[in-house]
Structure formats: structure tokens, C-alpha cells
PDB file of N, CA and C in Angstrom:
ATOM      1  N   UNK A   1       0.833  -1.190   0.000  1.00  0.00           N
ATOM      2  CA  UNK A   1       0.000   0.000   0.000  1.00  0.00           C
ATOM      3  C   UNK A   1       0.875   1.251   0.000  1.00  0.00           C
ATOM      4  N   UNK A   2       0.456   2.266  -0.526  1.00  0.00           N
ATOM      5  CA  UNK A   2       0.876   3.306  -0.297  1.00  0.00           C
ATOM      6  C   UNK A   2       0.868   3.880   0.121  1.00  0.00           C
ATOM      7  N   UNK A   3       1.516   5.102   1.138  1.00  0.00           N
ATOM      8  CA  UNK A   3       1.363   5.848   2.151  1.00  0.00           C
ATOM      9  C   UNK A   3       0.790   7.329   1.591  1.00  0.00           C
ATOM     10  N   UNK A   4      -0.463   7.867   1.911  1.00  0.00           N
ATOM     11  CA  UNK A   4      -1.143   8.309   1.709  1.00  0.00           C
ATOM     12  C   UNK A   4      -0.925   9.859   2.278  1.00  0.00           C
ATOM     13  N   UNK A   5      -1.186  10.915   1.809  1.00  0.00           N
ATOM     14  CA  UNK A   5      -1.083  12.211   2.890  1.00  0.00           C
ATOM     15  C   UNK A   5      -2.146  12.367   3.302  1.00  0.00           C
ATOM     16  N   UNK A   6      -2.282  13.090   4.265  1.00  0.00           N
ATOM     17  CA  UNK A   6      -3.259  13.409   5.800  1.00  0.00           C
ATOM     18  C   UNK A   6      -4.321  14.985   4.586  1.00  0.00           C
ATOM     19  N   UNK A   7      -5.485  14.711   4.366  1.00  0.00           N
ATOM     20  CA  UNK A   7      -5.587  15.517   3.640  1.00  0.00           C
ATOM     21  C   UNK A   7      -7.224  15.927   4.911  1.00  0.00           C
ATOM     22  N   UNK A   8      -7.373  17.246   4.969  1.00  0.00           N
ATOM     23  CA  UNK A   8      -8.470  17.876   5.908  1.00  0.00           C
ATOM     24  C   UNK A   8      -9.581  17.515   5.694  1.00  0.00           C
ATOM     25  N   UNK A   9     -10.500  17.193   6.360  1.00  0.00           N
ATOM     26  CA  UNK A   9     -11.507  16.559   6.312  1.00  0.00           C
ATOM     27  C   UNK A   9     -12.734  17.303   6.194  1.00  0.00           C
ATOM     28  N   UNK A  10     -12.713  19.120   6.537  1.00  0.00           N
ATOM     29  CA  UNK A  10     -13.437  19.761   6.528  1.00  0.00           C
ATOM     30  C   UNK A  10     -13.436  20.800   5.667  1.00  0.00           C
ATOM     31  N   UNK A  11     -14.280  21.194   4.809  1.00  0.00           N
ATOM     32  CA  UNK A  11     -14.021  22.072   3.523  1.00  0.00           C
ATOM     33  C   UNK A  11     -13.466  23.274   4.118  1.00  0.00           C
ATOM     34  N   UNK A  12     -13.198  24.554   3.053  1.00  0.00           N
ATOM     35  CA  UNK A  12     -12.045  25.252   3.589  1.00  0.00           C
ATOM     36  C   UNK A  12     -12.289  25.847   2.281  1.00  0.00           C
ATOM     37  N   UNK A  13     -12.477  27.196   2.722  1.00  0.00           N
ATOM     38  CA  UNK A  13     -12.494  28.496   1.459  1.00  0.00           C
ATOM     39  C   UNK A  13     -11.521  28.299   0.376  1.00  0.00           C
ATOM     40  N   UNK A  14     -11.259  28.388  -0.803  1.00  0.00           N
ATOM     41  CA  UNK A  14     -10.219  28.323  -1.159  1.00  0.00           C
ATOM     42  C   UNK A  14      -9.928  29.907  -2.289  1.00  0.00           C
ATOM     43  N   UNK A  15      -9.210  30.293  -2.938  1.00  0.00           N
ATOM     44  CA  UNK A  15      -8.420  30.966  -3.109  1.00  0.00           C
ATOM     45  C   UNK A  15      -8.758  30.961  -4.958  1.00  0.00           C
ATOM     46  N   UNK A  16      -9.798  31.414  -5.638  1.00  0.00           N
ATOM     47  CA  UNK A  16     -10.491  31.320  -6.847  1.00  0.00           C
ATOM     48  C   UNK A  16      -9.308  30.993  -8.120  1.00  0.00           C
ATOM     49  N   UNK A  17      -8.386  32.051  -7.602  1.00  0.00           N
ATOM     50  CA  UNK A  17      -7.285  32.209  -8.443  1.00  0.00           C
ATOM     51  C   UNK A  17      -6.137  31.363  -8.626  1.00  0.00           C
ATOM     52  N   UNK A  18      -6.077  30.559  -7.132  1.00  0.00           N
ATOM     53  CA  UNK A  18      -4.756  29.423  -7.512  1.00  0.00           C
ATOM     54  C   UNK A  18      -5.500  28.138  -8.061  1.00  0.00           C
ATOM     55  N   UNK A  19      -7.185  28.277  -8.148  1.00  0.00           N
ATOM     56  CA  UNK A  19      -7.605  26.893  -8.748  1.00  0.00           C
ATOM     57  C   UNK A  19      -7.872  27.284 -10.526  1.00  0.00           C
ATOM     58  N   UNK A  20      -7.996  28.435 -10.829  1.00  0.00           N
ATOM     59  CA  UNK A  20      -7.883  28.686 -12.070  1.00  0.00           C
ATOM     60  C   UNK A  20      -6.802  29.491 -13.018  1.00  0.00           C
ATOM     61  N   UNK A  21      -5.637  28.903 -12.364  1.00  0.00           N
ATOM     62  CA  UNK A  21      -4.368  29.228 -12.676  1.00  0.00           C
ATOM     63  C   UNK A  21      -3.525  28.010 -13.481  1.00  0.00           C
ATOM     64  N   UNK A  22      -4.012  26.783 -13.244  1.00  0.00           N
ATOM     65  CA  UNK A  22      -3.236  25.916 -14.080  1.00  0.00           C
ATOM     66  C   UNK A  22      -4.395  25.440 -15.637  1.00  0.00           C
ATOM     67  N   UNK A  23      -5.109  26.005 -15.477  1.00  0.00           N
ATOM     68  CA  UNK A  23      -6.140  25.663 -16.832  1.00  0.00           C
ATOM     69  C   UNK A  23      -6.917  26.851 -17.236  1.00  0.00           C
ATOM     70  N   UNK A  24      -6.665  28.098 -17.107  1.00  0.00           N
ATOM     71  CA  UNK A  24      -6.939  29.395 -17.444  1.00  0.00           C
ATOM     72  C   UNK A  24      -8.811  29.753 -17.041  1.00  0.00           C
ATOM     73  N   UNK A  25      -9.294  28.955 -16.870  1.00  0.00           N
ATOM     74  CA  UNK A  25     -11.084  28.288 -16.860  1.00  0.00           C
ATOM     75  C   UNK A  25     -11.382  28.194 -15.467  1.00  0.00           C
ATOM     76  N   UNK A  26     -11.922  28.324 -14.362  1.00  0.00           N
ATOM     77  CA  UNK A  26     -12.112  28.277 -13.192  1.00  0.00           C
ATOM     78  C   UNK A  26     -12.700  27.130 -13.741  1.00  0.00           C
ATOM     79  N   UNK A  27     -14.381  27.565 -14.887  1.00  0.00           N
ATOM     80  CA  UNK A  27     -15.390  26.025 -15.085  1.00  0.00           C
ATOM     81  C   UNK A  27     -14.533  25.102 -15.279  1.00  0.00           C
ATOM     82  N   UNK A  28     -13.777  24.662 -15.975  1.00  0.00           N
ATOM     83  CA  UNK A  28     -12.817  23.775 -16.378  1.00  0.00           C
ATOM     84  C   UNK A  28     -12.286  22.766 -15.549  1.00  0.00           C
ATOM     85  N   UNK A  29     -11.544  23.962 -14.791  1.00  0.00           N
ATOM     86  CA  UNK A  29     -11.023  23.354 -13.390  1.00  0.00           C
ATOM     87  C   UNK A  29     -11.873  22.713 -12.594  1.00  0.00           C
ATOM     88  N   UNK A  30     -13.260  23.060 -12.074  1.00  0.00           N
ATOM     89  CA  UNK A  30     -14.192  22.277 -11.493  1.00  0.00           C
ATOM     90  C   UNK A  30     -14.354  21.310 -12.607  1.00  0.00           C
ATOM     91  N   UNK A  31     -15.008  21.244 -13.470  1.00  0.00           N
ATOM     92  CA  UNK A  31     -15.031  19.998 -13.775  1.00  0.00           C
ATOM     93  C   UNK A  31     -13.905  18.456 -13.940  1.00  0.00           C
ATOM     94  N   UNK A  32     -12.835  19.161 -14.199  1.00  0.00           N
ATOM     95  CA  UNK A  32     -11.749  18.430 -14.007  1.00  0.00           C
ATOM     96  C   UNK A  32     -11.860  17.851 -12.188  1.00  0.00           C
ATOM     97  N   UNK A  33     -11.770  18.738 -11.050  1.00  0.00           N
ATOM     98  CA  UNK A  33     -12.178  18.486  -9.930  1.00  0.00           C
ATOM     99  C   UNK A  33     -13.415  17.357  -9.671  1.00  0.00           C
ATOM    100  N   UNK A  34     -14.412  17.455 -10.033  1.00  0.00           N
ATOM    101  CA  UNK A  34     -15.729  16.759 -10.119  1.00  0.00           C
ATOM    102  C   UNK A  34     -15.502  15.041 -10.826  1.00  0.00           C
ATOM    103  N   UNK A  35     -14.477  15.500 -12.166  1.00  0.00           N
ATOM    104  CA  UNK A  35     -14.579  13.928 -12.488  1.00  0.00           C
ATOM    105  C   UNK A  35     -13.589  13.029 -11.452  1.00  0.00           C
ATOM    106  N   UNK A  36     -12.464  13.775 -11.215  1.00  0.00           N
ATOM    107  CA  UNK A  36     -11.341  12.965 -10.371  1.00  0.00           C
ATOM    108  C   UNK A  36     -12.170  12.444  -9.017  1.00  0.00           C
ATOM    109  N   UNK A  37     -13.403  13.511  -8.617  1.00  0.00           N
ATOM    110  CA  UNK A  37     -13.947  13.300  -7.244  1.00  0.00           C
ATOM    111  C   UNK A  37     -14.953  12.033  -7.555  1.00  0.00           C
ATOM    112  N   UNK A  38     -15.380  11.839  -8.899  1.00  0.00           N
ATOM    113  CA  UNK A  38     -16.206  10.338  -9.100  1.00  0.00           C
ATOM    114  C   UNK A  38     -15.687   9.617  -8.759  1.00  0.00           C
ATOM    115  N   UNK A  39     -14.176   9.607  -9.280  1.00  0.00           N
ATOM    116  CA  UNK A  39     -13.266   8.515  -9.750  1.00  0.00           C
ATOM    117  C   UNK A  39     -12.820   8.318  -8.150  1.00  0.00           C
ATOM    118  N   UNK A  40     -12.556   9.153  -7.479  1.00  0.00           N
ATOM    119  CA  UNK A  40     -12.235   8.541  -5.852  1.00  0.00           C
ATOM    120  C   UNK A  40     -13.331   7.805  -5.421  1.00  0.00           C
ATOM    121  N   UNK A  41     -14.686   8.508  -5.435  1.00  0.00           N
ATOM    122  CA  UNK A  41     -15.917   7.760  -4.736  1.00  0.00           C
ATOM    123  C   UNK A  41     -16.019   6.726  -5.442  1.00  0.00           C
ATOM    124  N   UNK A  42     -16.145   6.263  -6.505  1.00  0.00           N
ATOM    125  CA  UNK A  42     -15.923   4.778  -7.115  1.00  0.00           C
ATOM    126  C   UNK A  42     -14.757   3.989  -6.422  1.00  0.00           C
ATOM    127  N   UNK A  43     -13.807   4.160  -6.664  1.00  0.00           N
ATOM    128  CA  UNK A  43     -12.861   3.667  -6.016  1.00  0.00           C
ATOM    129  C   UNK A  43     -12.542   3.105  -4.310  1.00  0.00           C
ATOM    130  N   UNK A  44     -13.738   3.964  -3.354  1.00  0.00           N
ATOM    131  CA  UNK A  44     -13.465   3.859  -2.328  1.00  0.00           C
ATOM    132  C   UNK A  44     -15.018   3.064  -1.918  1.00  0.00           C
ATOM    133  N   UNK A  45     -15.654   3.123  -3.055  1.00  0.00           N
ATOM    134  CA  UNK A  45     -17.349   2.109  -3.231  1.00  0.00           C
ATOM    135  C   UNK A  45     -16.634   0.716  -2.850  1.00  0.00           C
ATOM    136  N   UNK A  46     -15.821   0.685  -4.142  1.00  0.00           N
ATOM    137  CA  UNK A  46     -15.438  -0.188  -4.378  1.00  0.00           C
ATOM    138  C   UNK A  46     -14.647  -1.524  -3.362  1.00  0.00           C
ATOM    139  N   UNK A  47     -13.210  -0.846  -2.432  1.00  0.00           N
ATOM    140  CA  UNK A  47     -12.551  -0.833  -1.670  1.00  0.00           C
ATOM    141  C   UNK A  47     -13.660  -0.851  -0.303  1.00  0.00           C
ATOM    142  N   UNK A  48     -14.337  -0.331   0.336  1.00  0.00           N
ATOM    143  CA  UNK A  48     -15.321  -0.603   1.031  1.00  0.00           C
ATOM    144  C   UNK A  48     -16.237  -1.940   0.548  1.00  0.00           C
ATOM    145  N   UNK A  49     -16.856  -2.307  -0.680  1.00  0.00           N
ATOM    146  CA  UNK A  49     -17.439  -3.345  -0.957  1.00  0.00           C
ATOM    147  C   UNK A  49     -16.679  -4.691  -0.623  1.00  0.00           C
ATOM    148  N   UNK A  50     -15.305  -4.690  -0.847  1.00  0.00           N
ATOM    149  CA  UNK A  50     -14.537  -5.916  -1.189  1.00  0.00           C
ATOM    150  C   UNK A  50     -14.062  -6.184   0.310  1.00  0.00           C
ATOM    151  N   UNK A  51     -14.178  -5.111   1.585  1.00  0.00           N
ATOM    152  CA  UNK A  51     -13.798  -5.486   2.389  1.00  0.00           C
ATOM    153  C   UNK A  51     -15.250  -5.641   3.698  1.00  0.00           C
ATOM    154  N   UNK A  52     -16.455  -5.516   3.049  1.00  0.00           N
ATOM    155  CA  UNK A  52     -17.522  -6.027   3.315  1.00  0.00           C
ATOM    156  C   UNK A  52     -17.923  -7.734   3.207  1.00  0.00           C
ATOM    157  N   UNK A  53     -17.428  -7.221   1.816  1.00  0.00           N
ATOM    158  CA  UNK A  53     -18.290  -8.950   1.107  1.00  0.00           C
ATOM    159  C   UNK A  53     -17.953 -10.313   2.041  1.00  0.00           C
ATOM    160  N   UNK A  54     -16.300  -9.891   3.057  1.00  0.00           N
ATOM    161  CA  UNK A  54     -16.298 -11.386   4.059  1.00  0.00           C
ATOM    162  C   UNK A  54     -17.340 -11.225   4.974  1.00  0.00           C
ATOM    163  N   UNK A  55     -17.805 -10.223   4.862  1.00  0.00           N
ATOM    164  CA  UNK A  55     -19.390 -10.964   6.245  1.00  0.00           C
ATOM    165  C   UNK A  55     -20.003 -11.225   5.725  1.00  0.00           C
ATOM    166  N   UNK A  56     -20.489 -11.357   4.340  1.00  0.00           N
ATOM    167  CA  UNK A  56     -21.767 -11.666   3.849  1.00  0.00           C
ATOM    168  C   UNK A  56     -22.066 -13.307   4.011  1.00  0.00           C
ATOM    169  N   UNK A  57     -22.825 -13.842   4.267  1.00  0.00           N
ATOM    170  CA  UNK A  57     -23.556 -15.344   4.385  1.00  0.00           C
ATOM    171  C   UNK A  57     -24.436 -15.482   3.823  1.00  0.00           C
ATOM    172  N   UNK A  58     -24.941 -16.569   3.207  1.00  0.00           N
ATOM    173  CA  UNK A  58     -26.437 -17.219   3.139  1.00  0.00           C
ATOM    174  C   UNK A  58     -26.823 -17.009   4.407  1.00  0.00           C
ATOM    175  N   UNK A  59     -27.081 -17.164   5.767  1.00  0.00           N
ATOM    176  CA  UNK A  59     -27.425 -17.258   6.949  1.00  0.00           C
ATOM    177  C   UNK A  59     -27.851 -16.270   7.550  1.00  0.00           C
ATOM    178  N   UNK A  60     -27.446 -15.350   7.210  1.00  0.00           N
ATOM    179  CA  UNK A  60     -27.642 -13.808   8.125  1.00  0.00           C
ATOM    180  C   UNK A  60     -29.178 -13.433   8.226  1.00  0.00           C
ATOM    181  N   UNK A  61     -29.407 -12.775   9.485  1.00  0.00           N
ATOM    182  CA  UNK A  61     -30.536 -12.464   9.412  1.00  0.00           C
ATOM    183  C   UNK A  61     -30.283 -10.591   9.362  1.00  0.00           C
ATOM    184  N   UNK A  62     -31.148  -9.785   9.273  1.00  0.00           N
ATOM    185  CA  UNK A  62     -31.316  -8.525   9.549  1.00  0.00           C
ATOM    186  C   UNK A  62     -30.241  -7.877  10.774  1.00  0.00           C
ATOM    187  N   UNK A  63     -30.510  -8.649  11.406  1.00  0.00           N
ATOM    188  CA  UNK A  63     -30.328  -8.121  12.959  1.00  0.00           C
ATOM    189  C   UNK A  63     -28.624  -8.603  13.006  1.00  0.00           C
ATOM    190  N   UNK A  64     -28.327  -9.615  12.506  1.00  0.00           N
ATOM    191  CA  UNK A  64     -26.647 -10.009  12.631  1.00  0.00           C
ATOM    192  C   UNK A  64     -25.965  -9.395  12.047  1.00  0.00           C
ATOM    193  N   UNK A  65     -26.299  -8.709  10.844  1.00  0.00           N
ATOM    194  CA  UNK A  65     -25.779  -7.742   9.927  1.00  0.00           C
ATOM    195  C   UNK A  65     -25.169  -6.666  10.991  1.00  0.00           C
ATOM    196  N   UNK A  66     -26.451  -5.805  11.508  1.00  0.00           N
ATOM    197  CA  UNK A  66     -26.020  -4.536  12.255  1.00  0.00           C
ATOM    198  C   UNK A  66     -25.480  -4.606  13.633  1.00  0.00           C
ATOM    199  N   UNK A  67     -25.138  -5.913  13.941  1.00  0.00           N
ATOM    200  CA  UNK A  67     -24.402  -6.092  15.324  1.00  0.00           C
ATOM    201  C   UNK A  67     -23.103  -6.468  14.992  1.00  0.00           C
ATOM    202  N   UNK A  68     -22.533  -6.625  13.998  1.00  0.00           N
ATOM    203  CA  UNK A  68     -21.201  -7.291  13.418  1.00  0.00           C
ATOM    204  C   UNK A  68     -19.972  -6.144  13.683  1.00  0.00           C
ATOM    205  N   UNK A  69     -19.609  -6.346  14.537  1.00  0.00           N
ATOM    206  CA  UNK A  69     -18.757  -4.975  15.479  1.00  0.00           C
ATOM    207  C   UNK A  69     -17.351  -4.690  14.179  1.00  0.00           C
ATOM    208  N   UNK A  70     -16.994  -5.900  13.301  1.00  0.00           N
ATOM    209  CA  UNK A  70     -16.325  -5.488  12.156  1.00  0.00           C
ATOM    210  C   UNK A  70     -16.583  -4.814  11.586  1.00  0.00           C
ATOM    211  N   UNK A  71     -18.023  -5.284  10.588  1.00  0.00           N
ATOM    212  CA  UNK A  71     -18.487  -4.475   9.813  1.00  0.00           C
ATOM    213  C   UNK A  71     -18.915  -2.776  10.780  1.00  0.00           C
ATOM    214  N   UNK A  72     -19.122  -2.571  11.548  1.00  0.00           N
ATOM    215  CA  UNK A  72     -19.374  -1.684  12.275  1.00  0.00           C
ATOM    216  C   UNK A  72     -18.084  -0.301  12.343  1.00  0.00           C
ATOM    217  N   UNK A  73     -16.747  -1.091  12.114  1.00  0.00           N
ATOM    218  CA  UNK A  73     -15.677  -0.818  12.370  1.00  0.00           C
ATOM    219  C   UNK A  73     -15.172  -0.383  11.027  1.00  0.00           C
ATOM    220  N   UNK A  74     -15.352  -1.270  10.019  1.00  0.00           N
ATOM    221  CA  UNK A  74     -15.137  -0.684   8.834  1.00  0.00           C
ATOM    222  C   UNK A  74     -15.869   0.357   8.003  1.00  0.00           C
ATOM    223  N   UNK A  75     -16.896   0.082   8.384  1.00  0.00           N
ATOM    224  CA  UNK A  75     -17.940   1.155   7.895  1.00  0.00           C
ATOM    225  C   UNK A  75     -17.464   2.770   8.752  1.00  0.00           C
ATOM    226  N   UNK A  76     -16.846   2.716   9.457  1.00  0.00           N
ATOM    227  CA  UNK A  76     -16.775   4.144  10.702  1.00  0.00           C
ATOM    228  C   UNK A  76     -15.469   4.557   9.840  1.00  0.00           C
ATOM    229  N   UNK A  77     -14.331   3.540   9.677  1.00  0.00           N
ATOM    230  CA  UNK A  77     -13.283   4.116   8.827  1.00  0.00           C
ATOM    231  C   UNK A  77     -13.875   5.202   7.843  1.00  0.00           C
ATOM    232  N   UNK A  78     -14.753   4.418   7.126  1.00  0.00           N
ATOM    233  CA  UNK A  78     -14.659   5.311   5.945  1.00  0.00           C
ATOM    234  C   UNK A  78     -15.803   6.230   5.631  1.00  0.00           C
ATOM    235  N   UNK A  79     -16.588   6.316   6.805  1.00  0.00           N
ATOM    236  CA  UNK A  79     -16.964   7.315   7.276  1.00  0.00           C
ATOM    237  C   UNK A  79     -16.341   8.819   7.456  1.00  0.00           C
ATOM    238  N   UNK A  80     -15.082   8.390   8.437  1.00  0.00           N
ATOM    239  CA  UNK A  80     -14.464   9.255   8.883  1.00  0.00           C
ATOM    240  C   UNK A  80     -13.336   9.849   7.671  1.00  0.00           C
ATOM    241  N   UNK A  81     -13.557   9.026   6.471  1.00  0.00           N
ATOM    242  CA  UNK A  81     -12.138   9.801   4.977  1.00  0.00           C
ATOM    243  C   UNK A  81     -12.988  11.170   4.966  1.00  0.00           C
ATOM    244  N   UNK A  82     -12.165  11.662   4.058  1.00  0.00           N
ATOM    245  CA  UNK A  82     -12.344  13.230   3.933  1.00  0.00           C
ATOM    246  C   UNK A  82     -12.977  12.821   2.437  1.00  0.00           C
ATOM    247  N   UNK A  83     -13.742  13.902   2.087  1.00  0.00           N
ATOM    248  CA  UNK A  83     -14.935  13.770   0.939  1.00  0.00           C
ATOM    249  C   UNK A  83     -14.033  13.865  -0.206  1.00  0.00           C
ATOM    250  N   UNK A  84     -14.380  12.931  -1.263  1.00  0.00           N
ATOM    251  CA  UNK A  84     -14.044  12.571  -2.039  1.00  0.00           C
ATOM    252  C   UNK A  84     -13.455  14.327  -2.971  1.00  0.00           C
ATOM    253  N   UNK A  85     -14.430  15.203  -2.929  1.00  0.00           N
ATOM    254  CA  UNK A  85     -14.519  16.134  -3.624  1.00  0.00           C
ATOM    255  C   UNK A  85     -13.049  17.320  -2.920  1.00  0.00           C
ATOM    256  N   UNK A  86     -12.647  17.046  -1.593  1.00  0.00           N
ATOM    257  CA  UNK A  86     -11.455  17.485  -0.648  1.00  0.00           C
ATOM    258  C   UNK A  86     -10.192  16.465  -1.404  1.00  0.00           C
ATOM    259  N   UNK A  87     -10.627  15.733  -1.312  1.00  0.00           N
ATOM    260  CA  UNK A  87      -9.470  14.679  -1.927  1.00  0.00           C
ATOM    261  C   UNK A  87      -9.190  15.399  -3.598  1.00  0.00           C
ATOM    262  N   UNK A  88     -10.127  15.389  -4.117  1.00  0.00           N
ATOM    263  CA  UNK A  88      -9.798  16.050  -5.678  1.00  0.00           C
ATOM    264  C   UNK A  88      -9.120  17.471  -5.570  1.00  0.00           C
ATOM    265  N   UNK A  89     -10.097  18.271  -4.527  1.00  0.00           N
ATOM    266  CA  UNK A  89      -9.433  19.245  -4.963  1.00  0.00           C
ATOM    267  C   UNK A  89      -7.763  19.352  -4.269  1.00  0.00           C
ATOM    268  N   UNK A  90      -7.332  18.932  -3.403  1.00  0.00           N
ATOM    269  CA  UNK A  90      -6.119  18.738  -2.661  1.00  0.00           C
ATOM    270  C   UNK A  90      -5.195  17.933  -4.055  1.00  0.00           C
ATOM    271  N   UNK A  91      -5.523  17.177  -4.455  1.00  0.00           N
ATOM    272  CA  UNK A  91      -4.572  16.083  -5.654  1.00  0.00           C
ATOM    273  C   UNK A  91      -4.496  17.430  -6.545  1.00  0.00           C
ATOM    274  N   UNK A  92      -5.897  18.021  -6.926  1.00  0.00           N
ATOM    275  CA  UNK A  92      -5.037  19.080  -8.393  1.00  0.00           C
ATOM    276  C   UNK A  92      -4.701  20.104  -7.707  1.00  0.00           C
ATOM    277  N   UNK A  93      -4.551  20.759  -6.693  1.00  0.00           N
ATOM    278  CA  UNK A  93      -3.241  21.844  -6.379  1.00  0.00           C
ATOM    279  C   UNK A  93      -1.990  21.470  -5.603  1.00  0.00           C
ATOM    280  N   UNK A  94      -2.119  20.142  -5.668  1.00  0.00           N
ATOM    281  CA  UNK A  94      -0.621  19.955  -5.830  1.00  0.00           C
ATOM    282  C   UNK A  94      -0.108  19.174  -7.175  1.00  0.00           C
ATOM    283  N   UNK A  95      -0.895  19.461  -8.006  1.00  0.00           N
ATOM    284  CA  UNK A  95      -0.529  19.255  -9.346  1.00  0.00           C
ATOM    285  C   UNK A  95      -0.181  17.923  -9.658  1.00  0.00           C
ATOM    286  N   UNK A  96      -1.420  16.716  -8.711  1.00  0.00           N
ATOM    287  CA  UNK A  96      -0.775  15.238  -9.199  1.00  0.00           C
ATOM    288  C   UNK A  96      -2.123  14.812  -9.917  1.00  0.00           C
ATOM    289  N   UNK A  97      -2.889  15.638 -10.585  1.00  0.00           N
ATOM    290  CA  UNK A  97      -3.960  14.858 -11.764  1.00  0.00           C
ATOM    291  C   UNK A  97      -3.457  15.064 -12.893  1.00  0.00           C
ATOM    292  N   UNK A  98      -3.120  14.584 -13.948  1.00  0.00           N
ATOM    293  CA  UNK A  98      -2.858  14.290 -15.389  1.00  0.00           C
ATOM    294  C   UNK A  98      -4.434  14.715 -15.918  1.00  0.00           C
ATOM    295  N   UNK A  99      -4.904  15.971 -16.863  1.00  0.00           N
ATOM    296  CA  UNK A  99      -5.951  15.854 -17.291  1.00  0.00           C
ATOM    297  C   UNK A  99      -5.407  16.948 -18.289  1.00  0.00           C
ATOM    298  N   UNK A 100      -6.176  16.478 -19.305  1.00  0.00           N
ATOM    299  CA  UNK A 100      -5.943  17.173 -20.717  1.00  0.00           C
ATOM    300  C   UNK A 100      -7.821  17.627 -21.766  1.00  0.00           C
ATOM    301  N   UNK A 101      -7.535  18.761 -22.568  1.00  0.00           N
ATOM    302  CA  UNK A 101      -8.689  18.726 -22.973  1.00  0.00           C
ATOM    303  C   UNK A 101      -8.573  18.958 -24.357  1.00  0.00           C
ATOM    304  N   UNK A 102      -9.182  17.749 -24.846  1.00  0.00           N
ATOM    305  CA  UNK A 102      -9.411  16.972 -26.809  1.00  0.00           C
ATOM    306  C   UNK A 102      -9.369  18.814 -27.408  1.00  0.00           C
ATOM    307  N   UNK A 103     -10.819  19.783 -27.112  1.00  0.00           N
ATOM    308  CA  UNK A 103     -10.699  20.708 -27.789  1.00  0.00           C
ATOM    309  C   UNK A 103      -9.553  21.475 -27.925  1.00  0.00           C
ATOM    310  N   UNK A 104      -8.805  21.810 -26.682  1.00  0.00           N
ATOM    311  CA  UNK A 104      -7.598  22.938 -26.539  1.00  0.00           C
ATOM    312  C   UNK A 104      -6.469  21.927 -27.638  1.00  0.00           C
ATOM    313  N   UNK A 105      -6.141  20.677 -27.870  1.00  0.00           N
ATOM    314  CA  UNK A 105      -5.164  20.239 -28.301  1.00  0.00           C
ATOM    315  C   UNK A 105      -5.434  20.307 -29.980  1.00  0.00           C
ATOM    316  N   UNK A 106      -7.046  20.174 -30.289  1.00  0.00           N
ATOM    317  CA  UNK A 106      -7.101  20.291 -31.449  1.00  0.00           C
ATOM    318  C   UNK A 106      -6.710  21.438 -32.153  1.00  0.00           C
ATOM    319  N   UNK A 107      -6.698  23.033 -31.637  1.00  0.00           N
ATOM    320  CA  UNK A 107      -7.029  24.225 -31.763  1.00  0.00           C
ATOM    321  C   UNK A 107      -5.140  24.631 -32.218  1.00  0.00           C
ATOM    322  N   UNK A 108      -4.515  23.951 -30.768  1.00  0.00           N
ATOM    323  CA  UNK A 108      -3.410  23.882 -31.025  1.00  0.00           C
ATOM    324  C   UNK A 108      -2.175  23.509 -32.624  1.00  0.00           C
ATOM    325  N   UNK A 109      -3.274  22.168 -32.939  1.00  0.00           N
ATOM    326  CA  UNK A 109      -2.570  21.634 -33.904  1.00  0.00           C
ATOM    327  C   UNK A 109      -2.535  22.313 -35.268  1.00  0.00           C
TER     328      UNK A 109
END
């Protein structure tokens, strides 16, 4: 696994101009923000699902489900991550999303 940085968990004004400084577009920039923030919440669907699926049984009733102090435990983890959309915007100002746009490259050529 990789060691991850400690990124704030609580939104936080940000600064209009250093988010529409690397793509000239503030809109741009949010949307670039918005898709990377899918792509975490998928990812962490995901990663939460796969570390669910060992409690699952044929057997279970209702009630064993929500007493399962694991599942209880894992579910609070990722509760407690910072929103997917904090995570995006933290990755593109420190400049680790790769995103490019088809129109600007065509215009270019």
C-alpha cells in the first residue's frame, strides 16, 4: 500500500485564483475536480465493498448484519475519509492529476 497524505476533512475556502491558474477556466477546473472526485468515490465504493463482502452469508438475518462490530468498524473508517470532492481538490493543487482537454489540443494543432 501506499502511504497516503493526511488531507483535511473539513471544507475550507479556497483561493479562486490558484484553482484557475493551471487551466486558465475556473469552469474547467471544477469539472476536471468533479470527475477525479467520481473517480475517488468509485474507487473507495469499491474498496469498502470488497472489504464487506467477508461478512456476507447465506445465513444472516437482519439483525446479525447490524451487530457485526467489524463491519461496524469498517464502515466508521470510511466514514471518517475526507470527501471525495477534498481529496480532488487537494490532488489538483498539488498538481498530481494528469488531465488534458481533446478541444484545446485540437485548436493547437
Amino acid at each position: 500500500m501506499k502511504k497516503e497524505e493526511k488531507v483535511s476533512s473539513s471544507a475550507v475556502s479556497r483561493d479562486t485564483r490558484l484553482l484557475d491558474g493551471p487551466t486558465g477556466n475556473l469552469y474547467e477546473t471544477v469539472a476536471i475536480i468533479a470527475k477525479r472526485a467520481g473517480q475517488i468515490s468509485l474507487q473507495t465504493k469499491e474498496e469498502m465493498h470488497q472489504r464487506l463482502e467477508e461478512f456476507i452469508g447465506d445465513n444472516d438475518t437482519l439483525e446479525e448484519v447490524f451487530e457485526n462490530r467489524e463491519q461496524i468498524e469498517i464502515a466508521t473508517y470510511f466514514e471518517q475519509q475526507p470527501k471525495p470532492t477534498l481529496m480532488a481538490t487537494d490532488e489538483f493543487l498539488k498538481d498530481k492529476i494528469y488531465y488534458r482537454n481533446p478541444a484545446k489540443m485540437d485548436v493547437e494543432k
